[in-house]
Protein backbone atom coordinates (compact mmCIF):
# COMPACT_ATOMS: atom_id res chain seq x y z
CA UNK A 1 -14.40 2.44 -6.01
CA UNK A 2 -11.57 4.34 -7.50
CA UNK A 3 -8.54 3.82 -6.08
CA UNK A 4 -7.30 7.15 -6.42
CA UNK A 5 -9.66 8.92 -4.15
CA UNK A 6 -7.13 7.81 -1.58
CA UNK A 7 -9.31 5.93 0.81
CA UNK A 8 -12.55 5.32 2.09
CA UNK A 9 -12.05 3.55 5.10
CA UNK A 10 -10.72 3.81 8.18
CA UNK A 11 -9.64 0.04 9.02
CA UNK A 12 -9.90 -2.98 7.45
CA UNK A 13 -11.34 -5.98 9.45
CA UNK A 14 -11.21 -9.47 9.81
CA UNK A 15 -14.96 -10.94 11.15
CA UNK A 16 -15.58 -14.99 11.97
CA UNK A 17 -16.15 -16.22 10.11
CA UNK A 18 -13.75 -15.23 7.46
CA UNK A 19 -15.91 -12.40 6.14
CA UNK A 20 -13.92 -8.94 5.28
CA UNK A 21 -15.54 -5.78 5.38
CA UNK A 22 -14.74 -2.38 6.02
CA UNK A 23 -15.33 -0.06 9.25
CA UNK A 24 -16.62 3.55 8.29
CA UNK A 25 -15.50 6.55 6.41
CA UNK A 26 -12.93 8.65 8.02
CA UNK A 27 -14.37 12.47 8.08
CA UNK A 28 -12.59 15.58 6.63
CA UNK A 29 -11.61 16.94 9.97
CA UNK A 30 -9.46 14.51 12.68
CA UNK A 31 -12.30 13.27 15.18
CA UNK A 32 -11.07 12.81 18.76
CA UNK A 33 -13.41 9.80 19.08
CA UNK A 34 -14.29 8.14 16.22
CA UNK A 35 -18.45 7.86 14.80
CA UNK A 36 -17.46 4.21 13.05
CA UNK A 37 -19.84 1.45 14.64
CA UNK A 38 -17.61 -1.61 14.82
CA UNK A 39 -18.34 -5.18 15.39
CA UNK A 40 -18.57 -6.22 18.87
CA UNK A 41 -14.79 -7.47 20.04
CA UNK A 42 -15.15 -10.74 20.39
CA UNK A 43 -16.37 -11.10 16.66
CA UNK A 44 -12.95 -9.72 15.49
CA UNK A 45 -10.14 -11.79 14.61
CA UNK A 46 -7.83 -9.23 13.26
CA UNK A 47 -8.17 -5.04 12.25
CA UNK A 48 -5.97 -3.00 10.30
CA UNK A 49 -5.82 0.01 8.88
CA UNK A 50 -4.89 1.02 5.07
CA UNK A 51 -4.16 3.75 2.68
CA UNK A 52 -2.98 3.93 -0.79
CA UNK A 53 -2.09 6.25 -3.71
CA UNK A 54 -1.29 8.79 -1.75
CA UNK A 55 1.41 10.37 -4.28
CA UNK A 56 3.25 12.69 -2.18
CA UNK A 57 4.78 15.74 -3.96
CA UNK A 58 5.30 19.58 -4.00
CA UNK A 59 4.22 19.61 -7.76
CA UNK A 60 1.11 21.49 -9.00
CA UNK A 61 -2.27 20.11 -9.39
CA UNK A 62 -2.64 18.03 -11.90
CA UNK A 63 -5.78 16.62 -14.02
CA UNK A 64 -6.22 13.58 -15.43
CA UNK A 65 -9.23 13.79 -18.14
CA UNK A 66 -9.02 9.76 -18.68
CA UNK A 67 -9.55 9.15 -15.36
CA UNK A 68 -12.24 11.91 -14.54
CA UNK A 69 -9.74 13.05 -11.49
CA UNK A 70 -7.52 15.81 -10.31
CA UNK A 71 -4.55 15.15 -8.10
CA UNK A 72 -4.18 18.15 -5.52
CA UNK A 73 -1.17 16.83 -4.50
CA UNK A 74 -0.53 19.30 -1.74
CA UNK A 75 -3.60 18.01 0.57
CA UNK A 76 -1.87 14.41 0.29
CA UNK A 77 -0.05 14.62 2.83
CA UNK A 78 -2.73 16.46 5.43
CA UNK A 79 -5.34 13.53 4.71
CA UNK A 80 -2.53 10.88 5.70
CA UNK A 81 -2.48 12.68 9.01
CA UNK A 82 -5.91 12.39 9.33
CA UNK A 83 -6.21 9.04 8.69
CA UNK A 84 -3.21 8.20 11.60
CA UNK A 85 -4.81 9.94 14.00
CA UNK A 86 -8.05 8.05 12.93
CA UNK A 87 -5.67 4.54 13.08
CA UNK A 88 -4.41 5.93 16.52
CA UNK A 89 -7.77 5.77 17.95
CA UNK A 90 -8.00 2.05 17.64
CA UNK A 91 -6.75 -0.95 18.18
CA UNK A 92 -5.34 -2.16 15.21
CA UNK A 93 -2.46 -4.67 14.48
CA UNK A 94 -0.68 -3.02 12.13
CA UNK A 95 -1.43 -0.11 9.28
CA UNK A 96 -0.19 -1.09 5.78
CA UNK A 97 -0.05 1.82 2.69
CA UNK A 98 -0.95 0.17 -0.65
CA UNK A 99 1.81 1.45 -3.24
CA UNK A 100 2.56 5.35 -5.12
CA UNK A 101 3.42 6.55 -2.07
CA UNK A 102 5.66 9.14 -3.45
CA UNK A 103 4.88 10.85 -6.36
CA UNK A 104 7.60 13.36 -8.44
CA UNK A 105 8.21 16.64 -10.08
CA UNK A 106 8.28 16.82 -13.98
CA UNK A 107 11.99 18.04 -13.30
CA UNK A 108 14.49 14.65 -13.03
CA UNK A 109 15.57 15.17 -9.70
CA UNK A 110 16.53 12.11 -7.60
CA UNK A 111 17.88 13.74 -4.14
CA UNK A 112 14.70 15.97 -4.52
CA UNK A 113 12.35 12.64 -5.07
CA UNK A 114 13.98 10.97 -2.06
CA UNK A 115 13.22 13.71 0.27
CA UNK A 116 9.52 13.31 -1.07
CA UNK A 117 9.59 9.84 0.41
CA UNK A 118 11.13 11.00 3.56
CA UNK A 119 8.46 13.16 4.28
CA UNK A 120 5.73 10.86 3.31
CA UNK A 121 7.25 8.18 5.63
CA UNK A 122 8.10 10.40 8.23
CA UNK A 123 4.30 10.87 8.57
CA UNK A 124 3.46 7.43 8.25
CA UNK A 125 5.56 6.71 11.07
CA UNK A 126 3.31 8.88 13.31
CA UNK A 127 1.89 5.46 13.66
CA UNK A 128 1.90 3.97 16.53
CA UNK A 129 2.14 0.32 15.91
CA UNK A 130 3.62 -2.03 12.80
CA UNK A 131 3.87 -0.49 9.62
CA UNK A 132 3.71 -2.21 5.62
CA UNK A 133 4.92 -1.29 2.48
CA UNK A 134 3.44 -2.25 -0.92
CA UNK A 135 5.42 -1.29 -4.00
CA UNK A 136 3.71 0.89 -6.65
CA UNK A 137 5.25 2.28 -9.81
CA UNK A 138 4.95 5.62 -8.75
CA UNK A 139 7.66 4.37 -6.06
CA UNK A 140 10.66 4.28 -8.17
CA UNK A 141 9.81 7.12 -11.13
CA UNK A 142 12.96 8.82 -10.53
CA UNK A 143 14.44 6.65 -7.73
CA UNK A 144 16.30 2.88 -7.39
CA UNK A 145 14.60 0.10 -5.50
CA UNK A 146 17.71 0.62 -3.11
CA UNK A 147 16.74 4.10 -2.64
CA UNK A 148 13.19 3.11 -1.69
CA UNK A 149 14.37 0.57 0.68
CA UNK A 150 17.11 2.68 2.26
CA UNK A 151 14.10 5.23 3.21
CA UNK A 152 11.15 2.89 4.34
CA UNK A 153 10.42 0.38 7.30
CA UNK A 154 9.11 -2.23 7.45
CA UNK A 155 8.04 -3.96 10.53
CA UNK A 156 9.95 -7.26 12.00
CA UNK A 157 10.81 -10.13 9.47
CA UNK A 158 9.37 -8.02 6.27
CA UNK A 159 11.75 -4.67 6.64
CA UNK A 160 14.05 -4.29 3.34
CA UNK A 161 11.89 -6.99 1.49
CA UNK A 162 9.17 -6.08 -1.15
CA UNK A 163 7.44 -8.93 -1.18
CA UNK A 164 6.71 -11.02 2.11
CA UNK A 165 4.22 -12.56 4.46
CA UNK A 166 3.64 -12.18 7.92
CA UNK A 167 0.70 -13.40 10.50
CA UNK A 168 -1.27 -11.68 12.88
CA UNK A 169 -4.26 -12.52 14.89
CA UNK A 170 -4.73 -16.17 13.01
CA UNK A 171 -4.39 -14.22 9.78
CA UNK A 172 -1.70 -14.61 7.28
CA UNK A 173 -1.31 -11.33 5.16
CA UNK A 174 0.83 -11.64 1.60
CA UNK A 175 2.37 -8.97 -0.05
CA UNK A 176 2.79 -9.24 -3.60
CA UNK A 177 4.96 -7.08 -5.57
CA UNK A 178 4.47 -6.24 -9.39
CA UNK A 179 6.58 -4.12 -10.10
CA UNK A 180 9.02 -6.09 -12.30
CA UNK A 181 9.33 -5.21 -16.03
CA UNK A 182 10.06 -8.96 -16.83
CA UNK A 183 10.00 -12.05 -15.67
CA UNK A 184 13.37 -12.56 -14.79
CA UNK A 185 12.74 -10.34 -11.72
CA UNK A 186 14.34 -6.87 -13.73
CA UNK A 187 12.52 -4.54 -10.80
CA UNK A 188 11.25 -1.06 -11.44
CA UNK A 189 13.93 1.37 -10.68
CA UNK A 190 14.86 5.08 -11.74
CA UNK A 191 12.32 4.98 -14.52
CA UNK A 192 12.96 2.39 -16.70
CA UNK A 193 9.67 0.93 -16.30
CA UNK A 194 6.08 0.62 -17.93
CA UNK A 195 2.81 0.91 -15.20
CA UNK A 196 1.00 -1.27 -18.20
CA UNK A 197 3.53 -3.75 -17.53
CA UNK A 198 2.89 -5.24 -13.99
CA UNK A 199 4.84 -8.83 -13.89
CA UNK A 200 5.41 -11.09 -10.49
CA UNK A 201 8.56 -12.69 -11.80
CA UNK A 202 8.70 -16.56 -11.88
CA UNK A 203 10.69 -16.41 -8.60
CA UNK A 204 7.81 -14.50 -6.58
CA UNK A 205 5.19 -16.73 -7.74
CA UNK A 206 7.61 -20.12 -6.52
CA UNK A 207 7.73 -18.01 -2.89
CA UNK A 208 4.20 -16.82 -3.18
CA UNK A 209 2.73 -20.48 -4.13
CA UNK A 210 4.40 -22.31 -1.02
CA UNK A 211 3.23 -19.56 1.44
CA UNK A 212 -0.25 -19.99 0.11
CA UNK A 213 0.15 -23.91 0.60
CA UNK A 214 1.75 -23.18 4.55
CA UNK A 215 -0.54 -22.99 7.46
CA UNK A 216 -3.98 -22.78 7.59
CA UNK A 217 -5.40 -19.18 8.58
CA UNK A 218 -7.09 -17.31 6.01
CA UNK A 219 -5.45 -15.41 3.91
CA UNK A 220 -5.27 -11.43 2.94
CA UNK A 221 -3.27 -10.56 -0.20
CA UNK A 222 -2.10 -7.09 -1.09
CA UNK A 223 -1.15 -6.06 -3.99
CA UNK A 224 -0.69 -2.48 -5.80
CA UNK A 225 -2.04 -3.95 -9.51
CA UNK A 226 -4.86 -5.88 -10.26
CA UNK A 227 -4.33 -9.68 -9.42
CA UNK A 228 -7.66 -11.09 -10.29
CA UNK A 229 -7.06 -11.09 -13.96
CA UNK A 230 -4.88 -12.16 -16.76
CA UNK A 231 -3.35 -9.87 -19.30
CA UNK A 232 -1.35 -11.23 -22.67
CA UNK A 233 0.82 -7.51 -21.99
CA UNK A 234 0.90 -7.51 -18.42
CA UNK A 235 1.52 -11.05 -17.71
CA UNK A 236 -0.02 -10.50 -14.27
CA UNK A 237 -0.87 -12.64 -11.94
CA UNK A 238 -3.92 -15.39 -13.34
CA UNK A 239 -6.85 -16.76 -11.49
């Protein structure tokens, strides 16, 4: 799956015994009640719901021949409704987005870039439970970290963090962020950065190491890069 076709499914869930899988495909138009089959209730330890990439901007339509894509960037924002309402309908313990939530115009303009992520959170706050960030490079193109922070929640414990852990159901979820340039924990901010060069900084990976080693639920790890490889450039995350 791509992950730039935005999403597939409507919520994530947790089944005993510790198997993941996904619930449905969320339809063009907002159902009132939902056509997903889901697992009877008492087979469900814990059910989110997730979206990513969605790249929120005014600018044009833009295609990416690499990637065999086009980014209509002005339906972003009308499929993230969708997909609440969908989230709405159920019972889920929280609704994460993945990273690039915000996207930018080719003109450098911060003030106009923050109002981007306004509106993007704004909707995502039509939520109506706990709500997760995960930093993605699109994030901080033409805006600081503190920018980002200053105009996203995060629920209890995790808001004004970008990396952080949190339990629900018997489940502890980690969220990794990548978006360093180095590994002396230089984040992404106001452009200076390279998407090719994903690092979790030496400091992340101490934190990220002793929350694997706490507690015993299973474990669901986000991340907005690739974590199941290692790259000599990227210095990502190993095996």
């Amino acid at each position: 799956m791509q992950r730039r076709l935005f999403f597939r499914n409507a919520a994530g869930l947790f089944l005993a015994p510790a198997a993941m899988q996904f619930a449905g495909t969320a339809s063009a138009a907002t159902p009132a009640v939902s056509p997903i089959e889901l697992p009877p209730a008492e087979d469900i330890i814990s059910s989110f719901g997730w979206v990513t990439d969605i790249h929120y901007t005014t600018a044009p339509t833009h295609t990416i021949p690499a990637e065999d894509s086009i980014r209509v960037y002005s339906h972003s924002l009308a499929k993230l409704h969708q997909a609440i309402d969908v989230f709405n309908t159920r019972k889920l313990d929280f609704a994460i987005e993945l990273g690039d939530f915000k996207d930018c115009t080719k003109t450098v303009d911060r003030e106009l870039t923050i109002g981007f992520l306004q509106t993007v959170e704004s909707a995502f706050r039509r939520y109506q439970g706990d709500r997760y960030h995960v930093m993605g490079n699109h994030d901080f193109d033409q805006i600081s970290l503190g920018d980002y922070l200053a105009n996203t929640n995060n629920a209890g414990d995790a808001d004004g963090k970008t990396y952080y852990a949190f339990v629900k159901n018997g489940v502890k979820y980690i969220v990794l962020d990548a978006c360093f340039n180095n590994d002396e924990g230089e984040h992404y901010s106001l452009g200076k950065l390279d998407w090719q060069v994903a690092i979790v900084p030496k400091m992340e990976m101490e934190w990220f190491r002793k929350e694997l080693a706490t507690g015993k639920e299973p474990v669901v790890v986000f991340c907005h890069q690739l974590v199941n490889t290692w790259d000599e450039k990227t210095q990502n995350i190993p095996h």
